[in-house]
N, C-alpha and C. Protein backbone atom coordinates (compact mmCIF):
# COMPACT_ATOMS: atom_id res chain seq x y z
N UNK A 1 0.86 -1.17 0.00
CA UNK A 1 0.00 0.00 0.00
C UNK A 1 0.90 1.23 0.00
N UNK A 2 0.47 1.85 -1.18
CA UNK A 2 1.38 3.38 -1.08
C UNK A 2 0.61 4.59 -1.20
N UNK A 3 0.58 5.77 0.02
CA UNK A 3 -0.17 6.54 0.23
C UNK A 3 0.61 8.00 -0.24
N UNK A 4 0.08 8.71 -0.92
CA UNK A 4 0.19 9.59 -1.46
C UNK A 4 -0.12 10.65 -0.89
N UNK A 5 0.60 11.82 0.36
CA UNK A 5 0.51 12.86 1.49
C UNK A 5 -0.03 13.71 0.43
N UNK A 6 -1.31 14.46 0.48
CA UNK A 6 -1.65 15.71 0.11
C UNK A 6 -1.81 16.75 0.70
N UNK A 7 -1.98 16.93 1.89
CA UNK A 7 -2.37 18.12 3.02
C UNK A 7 -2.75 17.63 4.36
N UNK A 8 -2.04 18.47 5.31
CA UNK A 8 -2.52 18.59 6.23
C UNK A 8 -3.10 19.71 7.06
N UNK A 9 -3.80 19.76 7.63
CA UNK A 9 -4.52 20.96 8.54
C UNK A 9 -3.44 22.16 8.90
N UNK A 10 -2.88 23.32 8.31
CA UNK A 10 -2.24 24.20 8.68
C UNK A 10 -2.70 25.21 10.00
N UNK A 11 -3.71 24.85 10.38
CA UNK A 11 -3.72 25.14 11.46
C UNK A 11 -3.27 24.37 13.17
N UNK A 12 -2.84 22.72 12.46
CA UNK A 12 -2.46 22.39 13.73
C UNK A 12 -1.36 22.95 14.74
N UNK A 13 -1.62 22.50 15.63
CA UNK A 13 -0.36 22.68 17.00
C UNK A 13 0.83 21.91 17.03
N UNK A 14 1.09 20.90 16.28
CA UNK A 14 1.89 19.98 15.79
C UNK A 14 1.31 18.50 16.46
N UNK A 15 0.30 18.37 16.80
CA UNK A 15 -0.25 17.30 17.26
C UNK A 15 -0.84 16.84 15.99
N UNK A 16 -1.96 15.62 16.50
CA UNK A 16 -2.51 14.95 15.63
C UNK A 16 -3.79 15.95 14.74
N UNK A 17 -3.82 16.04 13.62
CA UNK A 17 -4.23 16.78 12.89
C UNK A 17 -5.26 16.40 11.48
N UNK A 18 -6.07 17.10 11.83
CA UNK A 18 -6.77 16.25 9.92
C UNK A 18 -5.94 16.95 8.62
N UNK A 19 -5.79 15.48 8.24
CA UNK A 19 -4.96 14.98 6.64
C UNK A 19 -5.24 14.29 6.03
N UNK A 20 -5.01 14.66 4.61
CA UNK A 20 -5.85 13.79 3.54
C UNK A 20 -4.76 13.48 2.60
N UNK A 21 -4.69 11.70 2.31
CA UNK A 21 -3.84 11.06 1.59
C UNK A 21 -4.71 10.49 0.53
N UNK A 22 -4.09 10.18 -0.85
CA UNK A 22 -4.23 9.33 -1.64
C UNK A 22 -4.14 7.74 -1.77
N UNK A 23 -4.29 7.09 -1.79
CA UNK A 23 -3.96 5.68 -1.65
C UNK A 23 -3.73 4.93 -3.42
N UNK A 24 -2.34 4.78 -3.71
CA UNK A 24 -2.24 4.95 -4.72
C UNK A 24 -2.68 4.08 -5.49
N UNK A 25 -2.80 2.75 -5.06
CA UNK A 25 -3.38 1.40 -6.02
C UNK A 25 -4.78 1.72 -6.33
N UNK A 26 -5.36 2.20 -5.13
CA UNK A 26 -6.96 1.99 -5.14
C UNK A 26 -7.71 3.30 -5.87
N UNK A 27 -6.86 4.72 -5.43
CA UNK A 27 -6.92 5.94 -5.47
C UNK A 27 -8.37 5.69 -4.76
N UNK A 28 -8.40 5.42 -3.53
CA UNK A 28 -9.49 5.90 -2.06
C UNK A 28 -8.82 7.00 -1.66
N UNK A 29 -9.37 7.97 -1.11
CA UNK A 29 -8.70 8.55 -0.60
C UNK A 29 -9.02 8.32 0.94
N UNK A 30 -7.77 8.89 1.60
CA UNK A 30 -7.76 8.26 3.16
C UNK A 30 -7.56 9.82 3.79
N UNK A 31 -8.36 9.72 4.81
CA UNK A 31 -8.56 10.78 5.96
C UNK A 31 -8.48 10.92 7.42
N UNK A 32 -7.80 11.36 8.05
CA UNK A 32 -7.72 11.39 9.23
C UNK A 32 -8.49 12.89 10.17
N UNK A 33 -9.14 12.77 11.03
CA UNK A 33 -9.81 13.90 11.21
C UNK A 33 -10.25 13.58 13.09
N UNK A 34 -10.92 15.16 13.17
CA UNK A 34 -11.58 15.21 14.86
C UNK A 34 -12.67 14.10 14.83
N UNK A 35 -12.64 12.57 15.26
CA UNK A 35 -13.60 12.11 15.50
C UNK A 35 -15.60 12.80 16.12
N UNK A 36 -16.57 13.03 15.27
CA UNK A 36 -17.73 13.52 15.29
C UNK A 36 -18.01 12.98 17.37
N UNK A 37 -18.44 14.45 17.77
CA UNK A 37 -18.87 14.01 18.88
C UNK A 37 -20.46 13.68 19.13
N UNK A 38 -20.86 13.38 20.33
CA UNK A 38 -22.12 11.92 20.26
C UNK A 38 -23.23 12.67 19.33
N UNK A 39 -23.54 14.07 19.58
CA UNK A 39 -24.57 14.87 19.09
C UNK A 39 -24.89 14.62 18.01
N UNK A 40 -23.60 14.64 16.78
CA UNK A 40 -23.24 14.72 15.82
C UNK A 40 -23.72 13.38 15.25
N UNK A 41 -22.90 12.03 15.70
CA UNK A 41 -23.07 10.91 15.75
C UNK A 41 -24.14 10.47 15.98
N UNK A 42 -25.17 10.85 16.81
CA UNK A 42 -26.39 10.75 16.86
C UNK A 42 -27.50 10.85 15.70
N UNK A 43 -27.06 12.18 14.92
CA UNK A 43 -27.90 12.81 14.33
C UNK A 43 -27.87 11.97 13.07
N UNK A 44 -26.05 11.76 12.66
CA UNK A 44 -25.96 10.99 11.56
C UNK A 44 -26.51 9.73 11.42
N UNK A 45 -26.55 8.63 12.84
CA UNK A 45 -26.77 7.47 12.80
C UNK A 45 -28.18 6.95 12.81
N UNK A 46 -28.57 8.31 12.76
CA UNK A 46 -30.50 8.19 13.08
C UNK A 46 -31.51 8.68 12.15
N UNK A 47 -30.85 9.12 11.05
CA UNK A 47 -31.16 9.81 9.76
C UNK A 47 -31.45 9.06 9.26
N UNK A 48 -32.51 8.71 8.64
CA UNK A 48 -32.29 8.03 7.46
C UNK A 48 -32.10 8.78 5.73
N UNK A 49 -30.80 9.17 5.37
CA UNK A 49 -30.67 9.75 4.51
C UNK A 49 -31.15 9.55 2.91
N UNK A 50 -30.70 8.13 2.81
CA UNK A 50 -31.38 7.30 1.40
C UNK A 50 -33.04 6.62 1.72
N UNK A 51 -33.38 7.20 1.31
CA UNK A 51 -34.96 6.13 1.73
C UNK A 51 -34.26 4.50 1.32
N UNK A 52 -35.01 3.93 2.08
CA UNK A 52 -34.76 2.51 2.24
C UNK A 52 -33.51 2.02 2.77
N UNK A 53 -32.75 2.99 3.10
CA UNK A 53 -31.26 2.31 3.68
C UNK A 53 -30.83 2.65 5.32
N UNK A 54 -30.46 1.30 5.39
CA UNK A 54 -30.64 0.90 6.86
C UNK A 54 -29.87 2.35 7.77
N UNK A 55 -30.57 3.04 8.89
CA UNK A 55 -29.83 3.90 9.55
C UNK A 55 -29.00 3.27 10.44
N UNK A 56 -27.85 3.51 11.27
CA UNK A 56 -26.81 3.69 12.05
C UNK A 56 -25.75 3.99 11.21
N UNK A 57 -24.33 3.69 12.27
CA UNK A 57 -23.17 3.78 11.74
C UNK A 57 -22.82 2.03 11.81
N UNK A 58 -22.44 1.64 10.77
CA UNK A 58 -21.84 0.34 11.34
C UNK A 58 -20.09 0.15 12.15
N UNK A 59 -20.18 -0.98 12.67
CA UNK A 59 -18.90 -1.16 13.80
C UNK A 59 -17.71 -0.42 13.38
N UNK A 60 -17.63 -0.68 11.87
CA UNK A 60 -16.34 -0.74 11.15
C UNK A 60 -15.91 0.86 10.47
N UNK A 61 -16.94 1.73 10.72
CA UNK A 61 -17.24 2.62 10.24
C UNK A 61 -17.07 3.83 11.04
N UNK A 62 -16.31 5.09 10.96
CA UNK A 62 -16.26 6.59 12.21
C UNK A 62 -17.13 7.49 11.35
N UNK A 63 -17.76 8.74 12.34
CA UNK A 63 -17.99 9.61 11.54
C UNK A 63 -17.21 10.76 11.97
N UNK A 64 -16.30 11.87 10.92
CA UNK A 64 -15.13 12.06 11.31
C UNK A 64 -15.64 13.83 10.80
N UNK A 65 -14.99 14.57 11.66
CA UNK A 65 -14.79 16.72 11.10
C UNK A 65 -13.79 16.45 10.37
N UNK A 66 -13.71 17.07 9.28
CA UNK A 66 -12.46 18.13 8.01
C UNK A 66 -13.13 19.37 8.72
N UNK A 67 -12.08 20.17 8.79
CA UNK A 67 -12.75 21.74 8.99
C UNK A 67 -12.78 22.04 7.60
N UNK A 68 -13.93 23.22 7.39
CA UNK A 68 -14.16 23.69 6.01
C UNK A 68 -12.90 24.54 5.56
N UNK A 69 -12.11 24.89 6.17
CA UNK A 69 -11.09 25.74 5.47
C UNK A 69 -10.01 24.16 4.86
N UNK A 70 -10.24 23.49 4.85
CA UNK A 70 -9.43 22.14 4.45
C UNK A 70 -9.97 21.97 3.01
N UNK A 71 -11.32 22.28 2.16
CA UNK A 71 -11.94 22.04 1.42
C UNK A 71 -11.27 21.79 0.10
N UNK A 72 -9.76 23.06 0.40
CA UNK A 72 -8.85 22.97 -0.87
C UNK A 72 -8.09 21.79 -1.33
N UNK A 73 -7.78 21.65 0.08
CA UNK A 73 -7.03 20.04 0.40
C UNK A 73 -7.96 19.20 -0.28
N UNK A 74 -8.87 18.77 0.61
CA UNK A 74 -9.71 18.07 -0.27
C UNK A 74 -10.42 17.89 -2.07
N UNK A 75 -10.62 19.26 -2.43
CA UNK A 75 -10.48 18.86 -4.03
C UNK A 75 -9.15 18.74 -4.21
N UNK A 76 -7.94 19.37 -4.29
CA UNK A 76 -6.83 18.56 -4.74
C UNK A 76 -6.37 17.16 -4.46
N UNK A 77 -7.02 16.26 -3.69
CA UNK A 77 -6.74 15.21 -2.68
C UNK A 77 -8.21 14.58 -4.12
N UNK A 78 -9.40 14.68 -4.20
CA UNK A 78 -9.92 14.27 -5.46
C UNK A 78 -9.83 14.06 -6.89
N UNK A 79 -8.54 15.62 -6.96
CA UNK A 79 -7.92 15.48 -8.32
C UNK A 79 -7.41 14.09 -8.53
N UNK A 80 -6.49 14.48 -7.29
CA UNK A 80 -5.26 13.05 -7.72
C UNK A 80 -6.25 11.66 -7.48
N UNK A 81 -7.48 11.63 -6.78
CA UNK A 81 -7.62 10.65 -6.94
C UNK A 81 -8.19 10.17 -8.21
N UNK A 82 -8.49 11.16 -8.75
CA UNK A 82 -9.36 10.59 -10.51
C UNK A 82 -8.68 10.43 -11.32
N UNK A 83 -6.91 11.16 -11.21
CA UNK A 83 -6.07 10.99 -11.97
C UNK A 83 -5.58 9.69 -11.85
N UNK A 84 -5.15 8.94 -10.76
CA UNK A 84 -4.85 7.74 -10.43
C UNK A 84 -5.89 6.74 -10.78
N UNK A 85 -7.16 6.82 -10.87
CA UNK A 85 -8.22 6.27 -11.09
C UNK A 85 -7.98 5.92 -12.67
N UNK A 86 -8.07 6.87 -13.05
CA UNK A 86 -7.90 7.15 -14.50
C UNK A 86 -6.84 6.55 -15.28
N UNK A 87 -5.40 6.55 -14.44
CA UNK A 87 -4.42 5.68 -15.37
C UNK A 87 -4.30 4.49 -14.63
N UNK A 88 -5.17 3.88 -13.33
CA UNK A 88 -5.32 2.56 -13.45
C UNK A 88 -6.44 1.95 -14.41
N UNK A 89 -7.02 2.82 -14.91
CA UNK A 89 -7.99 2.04 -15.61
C UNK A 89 -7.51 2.02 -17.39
N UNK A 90 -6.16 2.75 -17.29
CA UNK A 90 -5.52 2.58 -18.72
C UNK A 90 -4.61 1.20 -18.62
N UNK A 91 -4.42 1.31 -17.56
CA UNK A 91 -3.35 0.51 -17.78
C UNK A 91 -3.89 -1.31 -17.74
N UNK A 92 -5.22 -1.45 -16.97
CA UNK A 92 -5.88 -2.81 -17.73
C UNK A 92 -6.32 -3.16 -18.77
């Protein structure tokens, strides 16, 4: 697995911080962020957003903050992933 660093939160303290990587085989992109507190988690896990699809969070699953000033990070962190997307799907 080779992860591709695109940004991290310039506002951190040098602690743990939300960052957004590429994952280069799969081009997923991978995120690290302020784990959603219960309120939040609540609201999400009790929604039912898609009609017909089951509400909670499952086990395997967080619901996680990007602060909105990260947003840039994040489309560039999409670029690369469509670009990677894109020349794995040339190359089969």
């Amino acid at each position: 697995m080779t992860l591709r660093f695109i940004g991290i939160d310039p506002n951190t303290g040098g602690e743990g911080s939300p960052t957004v990587w590429v994952e280069e085989e799969s081009a997923d992109l991978v995120l690290q962020g302020e784990e959603a507190d219960a309120l939040l988690k609540d609201l999400v896990g009790s929604t039912e957003w898609v009609a017909g699809h089951k509400t909670g969070i499952p086990a395997h699953e967080r619901v996680i903050r990007i602060p909105a000033h990260m947003v840039p990070v994040l489309r560039e962190a999409c670029d690369a992933a469509e670009r990677a997307s894109a020349e794995h799907r040339d190359v089969r």
